[in-house]
Protein backbone atom coordinates (compact mmCIF):
# COMPACT_ATOMS: atom_id res chain seq x y z
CA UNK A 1 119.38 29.44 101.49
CA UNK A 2 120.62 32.26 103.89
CA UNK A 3 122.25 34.35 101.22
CA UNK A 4 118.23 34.40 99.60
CA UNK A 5 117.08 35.47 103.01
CA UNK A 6 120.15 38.41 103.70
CA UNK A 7 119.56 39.63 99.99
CA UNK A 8 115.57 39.76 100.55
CA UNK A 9 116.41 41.35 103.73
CA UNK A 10 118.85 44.14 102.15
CA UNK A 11 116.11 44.39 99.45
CA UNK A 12 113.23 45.26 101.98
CA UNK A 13 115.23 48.08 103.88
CA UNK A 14 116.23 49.87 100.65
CA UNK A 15 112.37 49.90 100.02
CA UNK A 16 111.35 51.00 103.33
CA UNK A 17 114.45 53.16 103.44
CA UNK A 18 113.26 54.76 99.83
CA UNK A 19 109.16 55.07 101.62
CA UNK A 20 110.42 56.99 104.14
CA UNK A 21 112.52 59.15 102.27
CA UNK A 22 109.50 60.12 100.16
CA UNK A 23 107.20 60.42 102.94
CA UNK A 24 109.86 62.60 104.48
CA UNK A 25 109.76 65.19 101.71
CA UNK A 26 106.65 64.74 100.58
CA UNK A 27 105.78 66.40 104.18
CA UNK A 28 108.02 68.80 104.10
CA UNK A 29 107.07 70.29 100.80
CA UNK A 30 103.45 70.22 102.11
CA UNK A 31 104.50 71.94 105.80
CA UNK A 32 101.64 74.43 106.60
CA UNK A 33 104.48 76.74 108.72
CA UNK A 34 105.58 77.80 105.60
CA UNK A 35 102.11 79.52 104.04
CA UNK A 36 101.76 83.04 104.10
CA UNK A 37 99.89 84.52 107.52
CA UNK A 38 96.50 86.24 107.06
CA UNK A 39 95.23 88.76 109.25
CA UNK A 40 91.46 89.21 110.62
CA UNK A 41 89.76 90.74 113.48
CA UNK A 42 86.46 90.92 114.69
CA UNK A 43 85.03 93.78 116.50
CA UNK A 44 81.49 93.48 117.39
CA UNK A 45 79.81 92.73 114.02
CA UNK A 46 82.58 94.14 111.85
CA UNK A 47 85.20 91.73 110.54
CA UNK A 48 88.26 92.44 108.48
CA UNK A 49 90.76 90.62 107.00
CA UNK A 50 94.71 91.88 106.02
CA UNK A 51 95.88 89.86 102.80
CA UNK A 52 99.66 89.90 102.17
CA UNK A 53 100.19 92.20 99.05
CA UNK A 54 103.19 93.46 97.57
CA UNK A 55 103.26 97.55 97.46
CA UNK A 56 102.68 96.79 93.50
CA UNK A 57 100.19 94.73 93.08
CA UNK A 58 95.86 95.26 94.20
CA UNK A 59 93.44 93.08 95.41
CA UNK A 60 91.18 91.93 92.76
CA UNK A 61 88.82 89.71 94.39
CA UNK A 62 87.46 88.60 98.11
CA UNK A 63 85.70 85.43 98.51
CA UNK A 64 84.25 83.92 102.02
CA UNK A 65 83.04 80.33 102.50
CA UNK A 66 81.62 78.45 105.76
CA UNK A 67 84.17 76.55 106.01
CA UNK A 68 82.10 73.43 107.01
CA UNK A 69 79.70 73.50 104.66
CA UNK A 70 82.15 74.90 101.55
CA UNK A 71 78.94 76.84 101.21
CA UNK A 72 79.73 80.68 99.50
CA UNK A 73 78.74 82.97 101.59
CA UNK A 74 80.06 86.35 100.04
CA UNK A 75 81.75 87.67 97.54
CA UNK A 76 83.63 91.12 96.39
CA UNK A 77 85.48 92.38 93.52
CA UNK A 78 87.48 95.24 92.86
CA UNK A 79 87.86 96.84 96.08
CA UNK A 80 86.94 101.13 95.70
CA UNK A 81 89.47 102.22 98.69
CA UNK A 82 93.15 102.83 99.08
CA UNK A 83 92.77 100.47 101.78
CA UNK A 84 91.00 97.20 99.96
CA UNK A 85 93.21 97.72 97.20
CA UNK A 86 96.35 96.92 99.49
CA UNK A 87 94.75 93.99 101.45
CA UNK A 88 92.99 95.82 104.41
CA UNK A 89 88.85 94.51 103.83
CA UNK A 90 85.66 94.67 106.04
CA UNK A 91 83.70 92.10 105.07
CA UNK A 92 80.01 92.41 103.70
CA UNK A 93 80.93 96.16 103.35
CA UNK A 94 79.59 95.88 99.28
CA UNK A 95 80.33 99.70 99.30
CA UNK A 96 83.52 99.20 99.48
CA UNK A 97 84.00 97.09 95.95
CA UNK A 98 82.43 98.18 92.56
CA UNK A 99 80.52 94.70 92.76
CA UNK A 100 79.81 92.56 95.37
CA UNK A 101 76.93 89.24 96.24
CA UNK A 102 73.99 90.83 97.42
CA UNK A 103 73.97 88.45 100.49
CA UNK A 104 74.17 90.29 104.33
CA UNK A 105 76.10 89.29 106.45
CA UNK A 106 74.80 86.23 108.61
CA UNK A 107 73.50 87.29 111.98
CA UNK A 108 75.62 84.35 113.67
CA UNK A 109 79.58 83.77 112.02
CA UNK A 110 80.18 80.80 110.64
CA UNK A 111 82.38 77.92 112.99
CA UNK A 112 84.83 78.71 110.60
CA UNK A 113 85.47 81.20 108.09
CA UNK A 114 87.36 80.28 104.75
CA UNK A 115 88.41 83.77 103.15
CA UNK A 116 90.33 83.69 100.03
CA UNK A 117 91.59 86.18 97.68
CA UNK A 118 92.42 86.60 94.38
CA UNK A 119 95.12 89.63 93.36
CA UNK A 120 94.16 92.09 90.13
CA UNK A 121 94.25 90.28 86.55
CA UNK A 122 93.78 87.27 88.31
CA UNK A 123 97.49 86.64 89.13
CA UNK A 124 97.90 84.93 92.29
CA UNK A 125 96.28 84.94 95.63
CA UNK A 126 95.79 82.65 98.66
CA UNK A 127 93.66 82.20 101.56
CA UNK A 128 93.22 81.18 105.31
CA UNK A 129 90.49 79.75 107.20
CA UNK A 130 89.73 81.43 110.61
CA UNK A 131 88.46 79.62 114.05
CA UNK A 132 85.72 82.48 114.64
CA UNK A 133 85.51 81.66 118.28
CA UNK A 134 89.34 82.19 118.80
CA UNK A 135 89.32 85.17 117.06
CA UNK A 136 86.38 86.71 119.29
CA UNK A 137 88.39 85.55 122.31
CA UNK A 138 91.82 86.60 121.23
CA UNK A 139 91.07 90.65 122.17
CA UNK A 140 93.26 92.10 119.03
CA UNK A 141 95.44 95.19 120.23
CA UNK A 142 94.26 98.13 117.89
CA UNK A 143 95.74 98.25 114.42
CA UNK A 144 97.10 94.59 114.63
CA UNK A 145 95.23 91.38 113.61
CA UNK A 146 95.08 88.00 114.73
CA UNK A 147 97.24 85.32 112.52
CA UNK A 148 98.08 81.93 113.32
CA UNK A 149 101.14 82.98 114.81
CA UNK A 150 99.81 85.89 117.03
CA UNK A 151 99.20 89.15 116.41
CA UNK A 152 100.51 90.93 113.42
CA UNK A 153 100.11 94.35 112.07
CA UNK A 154 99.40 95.05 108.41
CA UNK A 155 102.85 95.79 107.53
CA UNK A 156 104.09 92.41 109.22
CA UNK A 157 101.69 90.66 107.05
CA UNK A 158 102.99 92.52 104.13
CA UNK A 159 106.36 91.63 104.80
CA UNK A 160 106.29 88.06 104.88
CA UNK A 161 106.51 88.23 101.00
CA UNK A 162 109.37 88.94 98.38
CA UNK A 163 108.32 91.91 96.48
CA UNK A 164 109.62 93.79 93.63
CA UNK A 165 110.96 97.62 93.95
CA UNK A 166 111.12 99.28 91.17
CA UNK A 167 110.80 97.11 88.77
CA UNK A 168 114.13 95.08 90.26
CA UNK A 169 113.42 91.80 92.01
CA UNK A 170 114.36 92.09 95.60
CA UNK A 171 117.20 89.86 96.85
C-alpha cells in the first residue's frame, strides 16, 4: 500500500512543481516593468503626451479613451508638425493633425486617461494609461514629462527603444 501512496505523492509534486513553473513564467513574460514608458504633462488645460519613436519612423495616429468607461474620447491622425511626427502631441489640438474627431476637449479630465498610438503605415505602436490626478500633482520640471518611473525628458523616452541607424540594426 505505501509504495501507492509515495508514488501518488511524487506524482502530485511534479504537478504542482510543473504549475508553478508555468505560473512563474507566465508572469514574467507578462511583467509590466518591462513596457515602454510614456510621457504626459498637464499644464493648466493643455496636456501632452511623448510616445517613444525611433528617429525613423512618424506617428501615424493618436487615440484617447476614459479609461473607465473605454469610452473614445478623441482622436488624431497624421500629425502636421516636426514635433507630432516624432512623438511630442497636445491633445485636442486638431490643428495640429490633417484630421482629427471633432470632439473638444472635456471641461473636467477623465479619472484616467488611456492614450494610445499607432506609428505611420500602421506598423506598431503602444499605449499607457495616465492617473490624471497624479499627473496634476506631480509639478513636471520644464521640458520633462511624467512616466511611471519619474520624470523623463523626450529623448529618455526615445531611448528606451532599439532603433535602426542607417539602415543597420543597432546592436
Amino acid at each position: 500500500m505505501w509504495p501507492f501512496v509515495l508514488l501518488g505523492s511524487v506524482l502530485g509534486l511534479t504537478v504542482l512543481a510543473a504549475a508553478g513553473m508555468w505560473m512563474y513564467f507566465v508572469y514574467r513574460l507578462s511583467d509590466p516593468a518591462t513596457s515602454l514608458l510614456y510621457g504626459i504633462r498637464i499644464d493648466g488645460s493643455r496636456v501632452s503626451v511623448k510616445a517613444p519613436i525611433c528617429p525613423t519612423d512618424k506617428l501615424g495616429t493618436v487615440e484617447v479613451y476614459n479609461s473607465d468607461s473605454e469610452k473614445l474620447v478623441w482622436r488624431a491622425n497624421r500629425p502636421k508638425t516636426p514635433e507630432g511626427e516624432r512623438g511630442m502631441v497636445t491633445l485636442w489640438k486638431a490643428d495640429d493633425f490633417l484630421k482629427a474627431s471633432p470632439e473638444t476637449q472635456p471641461r473636467t479630465l477623465p479619472t484616467y486617461l488611456d492614450v494610445s498610438v499607432i506609428y505611420a503605415g500602421g506598423e506598431g505602436g503602444g499605449g499607457d494609461v495616465f492617473d490624471v490626478r497624479k499627473v496634476k500633482a506631480a509639478r513636471v520640471p520644464t521640458g520633462q514629462y511624467w512616466t511611471h518611473d519619474g520624470f523623463k525628458t523626450a529623448t529618455q523616452i526615445d531611448a528606451q527603444l532599439k532603433c535602426r541607424s542607417a539602415g543597420k540594426p543597432s546592436p
